[in-house]
Every structure is written in C-alpha cells, then in structure tokens.
Protein backbone atom coordinates (compact mmCIF):
# COMPACT_ATOMS: atom_id res chain seq x y z
CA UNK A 1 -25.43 -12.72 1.97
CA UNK A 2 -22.57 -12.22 -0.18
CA UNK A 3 -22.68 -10.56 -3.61
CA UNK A 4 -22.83 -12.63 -6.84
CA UNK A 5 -20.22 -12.08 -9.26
CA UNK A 6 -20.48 -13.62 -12.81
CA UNK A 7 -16.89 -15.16 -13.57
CA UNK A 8 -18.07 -15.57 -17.44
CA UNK A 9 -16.17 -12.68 -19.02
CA UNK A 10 -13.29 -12.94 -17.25
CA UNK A 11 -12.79 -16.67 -17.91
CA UNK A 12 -12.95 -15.31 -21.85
CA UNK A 13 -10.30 -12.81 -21.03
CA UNK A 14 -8.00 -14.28 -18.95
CA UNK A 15 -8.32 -17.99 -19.53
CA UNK A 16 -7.61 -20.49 -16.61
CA UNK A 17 -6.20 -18.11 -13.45
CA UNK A 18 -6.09 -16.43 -10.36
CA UNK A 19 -7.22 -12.69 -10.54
CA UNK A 20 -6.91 -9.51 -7.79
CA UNK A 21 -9.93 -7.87 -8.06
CA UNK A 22 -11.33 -4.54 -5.90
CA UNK A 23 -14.05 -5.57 -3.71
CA UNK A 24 -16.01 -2.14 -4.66
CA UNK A 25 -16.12 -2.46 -8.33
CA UNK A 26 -15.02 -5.80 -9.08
CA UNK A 27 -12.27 -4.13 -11.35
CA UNK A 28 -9.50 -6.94 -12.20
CA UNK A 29 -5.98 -5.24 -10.56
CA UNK A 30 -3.93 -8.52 -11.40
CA UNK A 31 -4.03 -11.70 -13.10
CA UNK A 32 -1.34 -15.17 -12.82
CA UNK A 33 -1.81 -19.12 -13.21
CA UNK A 34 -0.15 -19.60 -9.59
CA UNK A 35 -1.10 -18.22 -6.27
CA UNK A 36 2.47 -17.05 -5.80
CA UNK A 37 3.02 -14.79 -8.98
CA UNK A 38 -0.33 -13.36 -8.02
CA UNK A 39 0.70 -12.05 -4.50
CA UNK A 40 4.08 -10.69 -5.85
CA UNK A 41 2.47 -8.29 -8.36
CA UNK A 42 0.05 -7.31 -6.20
CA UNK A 43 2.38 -7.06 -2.19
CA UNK A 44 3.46 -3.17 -3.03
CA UNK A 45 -0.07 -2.07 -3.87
CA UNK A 46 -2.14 0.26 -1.57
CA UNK A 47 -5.16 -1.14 -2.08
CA UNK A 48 -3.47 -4.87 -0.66
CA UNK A 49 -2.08 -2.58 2.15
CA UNK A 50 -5.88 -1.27 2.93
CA UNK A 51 -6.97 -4.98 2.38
CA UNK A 52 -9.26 -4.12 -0.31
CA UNK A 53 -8.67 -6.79 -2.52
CA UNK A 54 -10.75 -10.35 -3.70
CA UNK A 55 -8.38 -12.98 -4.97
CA UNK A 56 -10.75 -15.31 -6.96
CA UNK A 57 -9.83 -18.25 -8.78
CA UNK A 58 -11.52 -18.36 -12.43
CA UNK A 59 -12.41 -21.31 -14.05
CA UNK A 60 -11.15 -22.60 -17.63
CA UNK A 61 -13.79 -20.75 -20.09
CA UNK A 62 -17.17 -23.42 -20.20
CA UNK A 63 -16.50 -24.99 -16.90
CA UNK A 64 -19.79 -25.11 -14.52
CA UNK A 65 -18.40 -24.34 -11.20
CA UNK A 66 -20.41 -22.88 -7.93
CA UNK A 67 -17.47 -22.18 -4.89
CA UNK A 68 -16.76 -19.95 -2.37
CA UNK A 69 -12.76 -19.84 -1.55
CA UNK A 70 -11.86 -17.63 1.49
CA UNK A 71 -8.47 -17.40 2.50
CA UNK A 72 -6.80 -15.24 5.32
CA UNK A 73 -3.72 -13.30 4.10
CA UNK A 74 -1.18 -12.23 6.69
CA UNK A 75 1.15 -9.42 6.22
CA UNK A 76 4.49 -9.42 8.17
C-alpha cells in the first residue's frame, strides 16, 4: 500500500502547483504552475537522473481532493 502524504502545508506554501518532491523524505526539490517549467528545473538534477523523485500535483489551499496521479517519465 502506498504511503499517505498530507498535501495541507504545502498547499499553504506553495499555493495551486506542481511540486518535485524526494520519495525518502518527502522534501519539496521544486515547485511551478505547469508541468513543463517543473521538468526544466528539475532535468539536470541527480536525484531525477537516479529517478528518485514524486511529482505531485497540489491542490488550491481548502480544496477536498483524494487522487493518485502516476505518470511514466522517459529520459532520452
């Protein structure tokens, strides 16, 4: 079963987004409003090399959302 990770503070932080988080500690590496803007800060990193990273989308702060996004990222 997957772990359960409450998206609460970081909708307060970050507002509406997509983030780059570690899968070990859940530590936000990036943050963007589009998909696209995410990947480009985050294509040179090791940790994206070693395929170590959760890209999550977060909520607007006081939305009620349960969802599980998985998507397959392919490096050329």
């Amino acid at each position: 079963m997957a772990k359960v990770f409450n998206l609460t503070s970081l909708s307060q932080k970050f507002g509406e987004c997509y983030v780059a988080r570690l899968k070990d500690t859940d530590k936000v590496i990036a943050h963007a409003k589009d998909a696209d803007q995410l990947l480009a800060k985050i294509k040179g990193r090791e940790e994206f090399k070693k395929n170590k990273l959760v890209i999550s989308w977060i909520p607007k702060y006081g939305a009620r959302y349960v969802f599980r996004i998985s998507l397959p990222i392919c490096q050329s």
